[in-house]
N, C-alpha and C. Protein backbone atom coordinates (compact mmCIF):
# COMPACT_ATOMS: atom_id res chain seq x y z
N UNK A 1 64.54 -63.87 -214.19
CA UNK A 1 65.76 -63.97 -213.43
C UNK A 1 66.13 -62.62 -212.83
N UNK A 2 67.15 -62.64 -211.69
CA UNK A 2 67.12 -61.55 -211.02
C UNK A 2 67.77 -60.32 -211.73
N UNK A 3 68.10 -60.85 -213.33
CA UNK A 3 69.29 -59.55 -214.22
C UNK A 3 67.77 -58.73 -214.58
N UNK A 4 66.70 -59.21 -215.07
CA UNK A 4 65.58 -58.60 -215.82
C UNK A 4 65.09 -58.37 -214.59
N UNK A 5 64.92 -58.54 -213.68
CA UNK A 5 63.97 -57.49 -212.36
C UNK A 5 64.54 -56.17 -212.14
N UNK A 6 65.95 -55.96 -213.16
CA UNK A 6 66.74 -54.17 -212.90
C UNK A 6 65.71 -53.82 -213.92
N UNK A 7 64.77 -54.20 -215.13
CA UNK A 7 64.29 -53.57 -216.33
C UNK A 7 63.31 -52.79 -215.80
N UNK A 8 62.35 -52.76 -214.42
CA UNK A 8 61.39 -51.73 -213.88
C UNK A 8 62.41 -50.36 -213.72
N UNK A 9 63.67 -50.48 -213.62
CA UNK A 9 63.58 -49.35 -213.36
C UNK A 9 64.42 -48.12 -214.68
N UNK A 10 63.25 -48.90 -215.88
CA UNK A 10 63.72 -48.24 -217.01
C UNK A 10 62.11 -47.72 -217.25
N UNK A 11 61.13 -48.05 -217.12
CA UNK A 11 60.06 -48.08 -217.74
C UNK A 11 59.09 -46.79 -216.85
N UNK A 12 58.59 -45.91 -217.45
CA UNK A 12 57.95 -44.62 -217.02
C UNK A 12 56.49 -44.51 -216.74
N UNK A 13 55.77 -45.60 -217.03
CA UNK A 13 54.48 -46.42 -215.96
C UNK A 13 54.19 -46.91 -215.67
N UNK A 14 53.21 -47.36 -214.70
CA UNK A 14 53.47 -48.93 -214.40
C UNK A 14 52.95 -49.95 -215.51
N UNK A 15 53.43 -50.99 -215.74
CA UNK A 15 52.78 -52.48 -216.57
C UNK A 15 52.90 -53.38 -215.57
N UNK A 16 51.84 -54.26 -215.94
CA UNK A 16 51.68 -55.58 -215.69
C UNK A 16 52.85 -56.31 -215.35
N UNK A 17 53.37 -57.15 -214.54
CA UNK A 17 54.86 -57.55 -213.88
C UNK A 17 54.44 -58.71 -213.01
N UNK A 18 54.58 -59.57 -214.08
CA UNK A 18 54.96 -60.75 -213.23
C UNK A 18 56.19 -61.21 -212.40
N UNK A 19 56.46 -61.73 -211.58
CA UNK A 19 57.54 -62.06 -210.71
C UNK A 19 57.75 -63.21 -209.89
N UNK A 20 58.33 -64.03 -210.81
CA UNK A 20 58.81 -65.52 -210.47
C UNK A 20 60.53 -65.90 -209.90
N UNK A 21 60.01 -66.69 -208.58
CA UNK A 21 61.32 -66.35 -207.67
C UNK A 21 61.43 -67.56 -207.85
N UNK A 22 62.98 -68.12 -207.87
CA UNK A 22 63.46 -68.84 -207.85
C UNK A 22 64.82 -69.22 -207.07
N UNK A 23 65.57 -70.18 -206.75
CA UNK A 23 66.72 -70.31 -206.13
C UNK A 23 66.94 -68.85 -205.29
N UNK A 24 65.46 -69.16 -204.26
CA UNK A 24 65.88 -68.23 -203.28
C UNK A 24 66.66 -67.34 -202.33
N UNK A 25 67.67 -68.68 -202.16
CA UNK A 25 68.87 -68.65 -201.53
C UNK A 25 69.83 -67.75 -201.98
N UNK A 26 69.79 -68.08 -203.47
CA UNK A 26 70.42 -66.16 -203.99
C UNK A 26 70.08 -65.17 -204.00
N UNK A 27 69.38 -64.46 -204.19
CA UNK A 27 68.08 -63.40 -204.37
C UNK A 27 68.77 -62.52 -205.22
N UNK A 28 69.99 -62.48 -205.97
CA UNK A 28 70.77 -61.54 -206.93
C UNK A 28 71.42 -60.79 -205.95
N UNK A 29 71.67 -60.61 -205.23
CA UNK A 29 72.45 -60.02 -204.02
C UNK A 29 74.02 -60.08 -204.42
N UNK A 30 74.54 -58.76 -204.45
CA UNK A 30 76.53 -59.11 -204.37
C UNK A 30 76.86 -58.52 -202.77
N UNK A 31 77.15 -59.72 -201.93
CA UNK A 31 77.50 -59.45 -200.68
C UNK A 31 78.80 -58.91 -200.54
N UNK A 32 80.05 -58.90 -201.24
CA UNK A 32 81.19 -59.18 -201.21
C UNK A 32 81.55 -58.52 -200.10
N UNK A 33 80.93 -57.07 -199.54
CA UNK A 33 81.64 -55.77 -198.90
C UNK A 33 80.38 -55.32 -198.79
N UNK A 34 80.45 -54.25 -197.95
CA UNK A 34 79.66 -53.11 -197.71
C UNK A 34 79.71 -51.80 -198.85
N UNK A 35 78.60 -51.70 -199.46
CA UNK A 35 78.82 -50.92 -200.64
C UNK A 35 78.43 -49.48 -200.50
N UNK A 36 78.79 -48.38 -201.26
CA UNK A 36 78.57 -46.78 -200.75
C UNK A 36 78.38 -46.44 -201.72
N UNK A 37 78.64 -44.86 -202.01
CA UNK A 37 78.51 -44.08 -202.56
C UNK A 37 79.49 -44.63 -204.34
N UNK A 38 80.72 -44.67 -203.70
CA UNK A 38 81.53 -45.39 -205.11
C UNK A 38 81.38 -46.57 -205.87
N UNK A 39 80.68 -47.66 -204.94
CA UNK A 39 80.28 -48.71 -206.12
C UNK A 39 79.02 -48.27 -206.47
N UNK A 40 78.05 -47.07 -205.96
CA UNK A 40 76.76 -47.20 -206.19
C UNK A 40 77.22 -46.54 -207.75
N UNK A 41 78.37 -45.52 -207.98
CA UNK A 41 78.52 -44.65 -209.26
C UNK A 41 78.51 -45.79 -210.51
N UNK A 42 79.83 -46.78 -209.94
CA UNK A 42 80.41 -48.13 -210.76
C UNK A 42 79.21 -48.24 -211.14
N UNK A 43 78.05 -48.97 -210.35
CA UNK A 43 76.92 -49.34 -210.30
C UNK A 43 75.91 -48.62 -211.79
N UNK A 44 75.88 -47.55 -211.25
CA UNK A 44 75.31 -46.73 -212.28
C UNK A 44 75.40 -46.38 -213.35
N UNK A 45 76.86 -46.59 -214.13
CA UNK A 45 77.89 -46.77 -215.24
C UNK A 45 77.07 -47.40 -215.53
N UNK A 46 77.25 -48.52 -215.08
CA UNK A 46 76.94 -50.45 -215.95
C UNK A 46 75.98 -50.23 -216.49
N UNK A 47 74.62 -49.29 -215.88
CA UNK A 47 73.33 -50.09 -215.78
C UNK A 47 72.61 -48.42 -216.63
N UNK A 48 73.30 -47.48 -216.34
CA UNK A 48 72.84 -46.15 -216.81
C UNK A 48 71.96 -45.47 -216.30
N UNK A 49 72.39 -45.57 -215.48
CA UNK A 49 70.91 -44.59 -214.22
C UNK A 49 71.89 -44.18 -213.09
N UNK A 50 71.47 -43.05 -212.44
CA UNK A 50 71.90 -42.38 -211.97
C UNK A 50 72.51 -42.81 -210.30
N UNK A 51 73.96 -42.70 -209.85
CA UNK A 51 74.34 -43.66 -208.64
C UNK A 51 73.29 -43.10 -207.23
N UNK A 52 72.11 -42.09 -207.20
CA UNK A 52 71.32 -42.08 -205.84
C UNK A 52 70.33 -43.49 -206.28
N UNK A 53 69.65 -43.37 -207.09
CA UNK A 53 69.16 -44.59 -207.75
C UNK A 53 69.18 -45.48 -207.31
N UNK A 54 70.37 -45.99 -207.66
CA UNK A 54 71.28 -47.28 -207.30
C UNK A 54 71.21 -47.44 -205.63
N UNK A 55 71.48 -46.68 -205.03
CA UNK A 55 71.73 -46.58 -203.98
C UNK A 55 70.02 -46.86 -203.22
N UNK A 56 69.11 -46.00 -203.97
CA UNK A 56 67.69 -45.91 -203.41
C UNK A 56 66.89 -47.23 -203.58
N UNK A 57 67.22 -48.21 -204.76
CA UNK A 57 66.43 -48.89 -205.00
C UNK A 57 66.94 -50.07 -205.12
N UNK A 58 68.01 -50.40 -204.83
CA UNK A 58 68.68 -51.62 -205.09
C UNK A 58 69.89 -52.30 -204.16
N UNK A 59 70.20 -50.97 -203.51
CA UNK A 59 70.57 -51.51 -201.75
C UNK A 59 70.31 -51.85 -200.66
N UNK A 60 70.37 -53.06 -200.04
CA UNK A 60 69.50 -53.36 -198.83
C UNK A 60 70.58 -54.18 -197.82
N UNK A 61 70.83 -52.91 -197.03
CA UNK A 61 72.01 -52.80 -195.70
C UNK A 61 73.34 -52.83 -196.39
N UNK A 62 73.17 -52.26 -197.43
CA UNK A 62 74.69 -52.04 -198.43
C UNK A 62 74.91 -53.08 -198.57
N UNK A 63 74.66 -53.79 -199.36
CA UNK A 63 74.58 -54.95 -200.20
C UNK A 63 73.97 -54.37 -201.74
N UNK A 64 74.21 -54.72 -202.74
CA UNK A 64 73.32 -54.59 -204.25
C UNK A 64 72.69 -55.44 -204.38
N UNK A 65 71.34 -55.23 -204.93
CA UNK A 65 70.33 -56.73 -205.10
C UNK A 65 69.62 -55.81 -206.10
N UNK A 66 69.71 -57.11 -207.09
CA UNK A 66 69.04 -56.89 -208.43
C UNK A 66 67.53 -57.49 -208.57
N UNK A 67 67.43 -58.16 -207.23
CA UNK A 67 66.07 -58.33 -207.41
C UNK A 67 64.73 -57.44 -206.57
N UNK A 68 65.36 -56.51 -205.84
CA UNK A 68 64.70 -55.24 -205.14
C UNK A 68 63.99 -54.31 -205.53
N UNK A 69 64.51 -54.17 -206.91
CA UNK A 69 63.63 -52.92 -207.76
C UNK A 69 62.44 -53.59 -208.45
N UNK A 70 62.20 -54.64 -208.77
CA UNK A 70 60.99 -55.30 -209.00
C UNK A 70 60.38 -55.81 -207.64
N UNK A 71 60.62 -56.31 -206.72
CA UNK A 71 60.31 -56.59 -205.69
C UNK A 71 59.21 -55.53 -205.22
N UNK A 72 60.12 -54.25 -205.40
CA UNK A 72 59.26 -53.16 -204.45
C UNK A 72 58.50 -52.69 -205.32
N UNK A 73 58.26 -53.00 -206.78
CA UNK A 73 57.85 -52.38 -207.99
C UNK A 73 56.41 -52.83 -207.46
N UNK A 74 56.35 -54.49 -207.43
CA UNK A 74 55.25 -55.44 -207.49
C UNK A 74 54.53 -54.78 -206.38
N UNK A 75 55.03 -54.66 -205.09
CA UNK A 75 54.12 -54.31 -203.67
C UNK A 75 53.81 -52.99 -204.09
N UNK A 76 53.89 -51.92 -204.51
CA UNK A 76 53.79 -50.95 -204.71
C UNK A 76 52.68 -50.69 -206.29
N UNK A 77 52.78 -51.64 -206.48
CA UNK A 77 51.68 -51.97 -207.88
C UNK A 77 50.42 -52.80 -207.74
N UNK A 78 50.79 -53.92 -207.02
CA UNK A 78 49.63 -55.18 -207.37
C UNK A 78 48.49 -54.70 -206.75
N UNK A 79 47.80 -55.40 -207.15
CA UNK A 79 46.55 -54.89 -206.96
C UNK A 79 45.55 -55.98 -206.17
């Protein structure tokens, strides 16, 4: 689910990562607003990583998506 696709960006080499999409139509995305610098901090609280982070790997057109950091994990891995 799209909460465990934030867990790549705890782990310090690559592993094996499967990635099963489902109810596409969500993709873990919080549209509510256009997000910056201050929810990226909020952001970073929650989750414990640092708000450029947040901002680098999990925003797409200021939006948050929890399913991005595995997303880009997989293309950047598979083989």
């Amino acid at each position: 689910d799209f909460h465990a696709a934030m867990a790549v960006m705890y782990i310090e080499k690559p592993l094996p990562v499967i990635v099963v999409l489902h109810n596409a139509e969500y993709q873990g995305a919080i549209a509510t607003q256009h997000m910056g610098k201050r929810e990226a901090k909020h952001f970073g609280d929650i989750f414990n990583l640092p708000p450029d982070r947040i901002i680098q790997e999990t925003f797409i057109e200021g939006k948050f998506c929890m399913l991005k950091p595995v997303v880009d994990f997989a293309r950047e891995h598979q083989e």
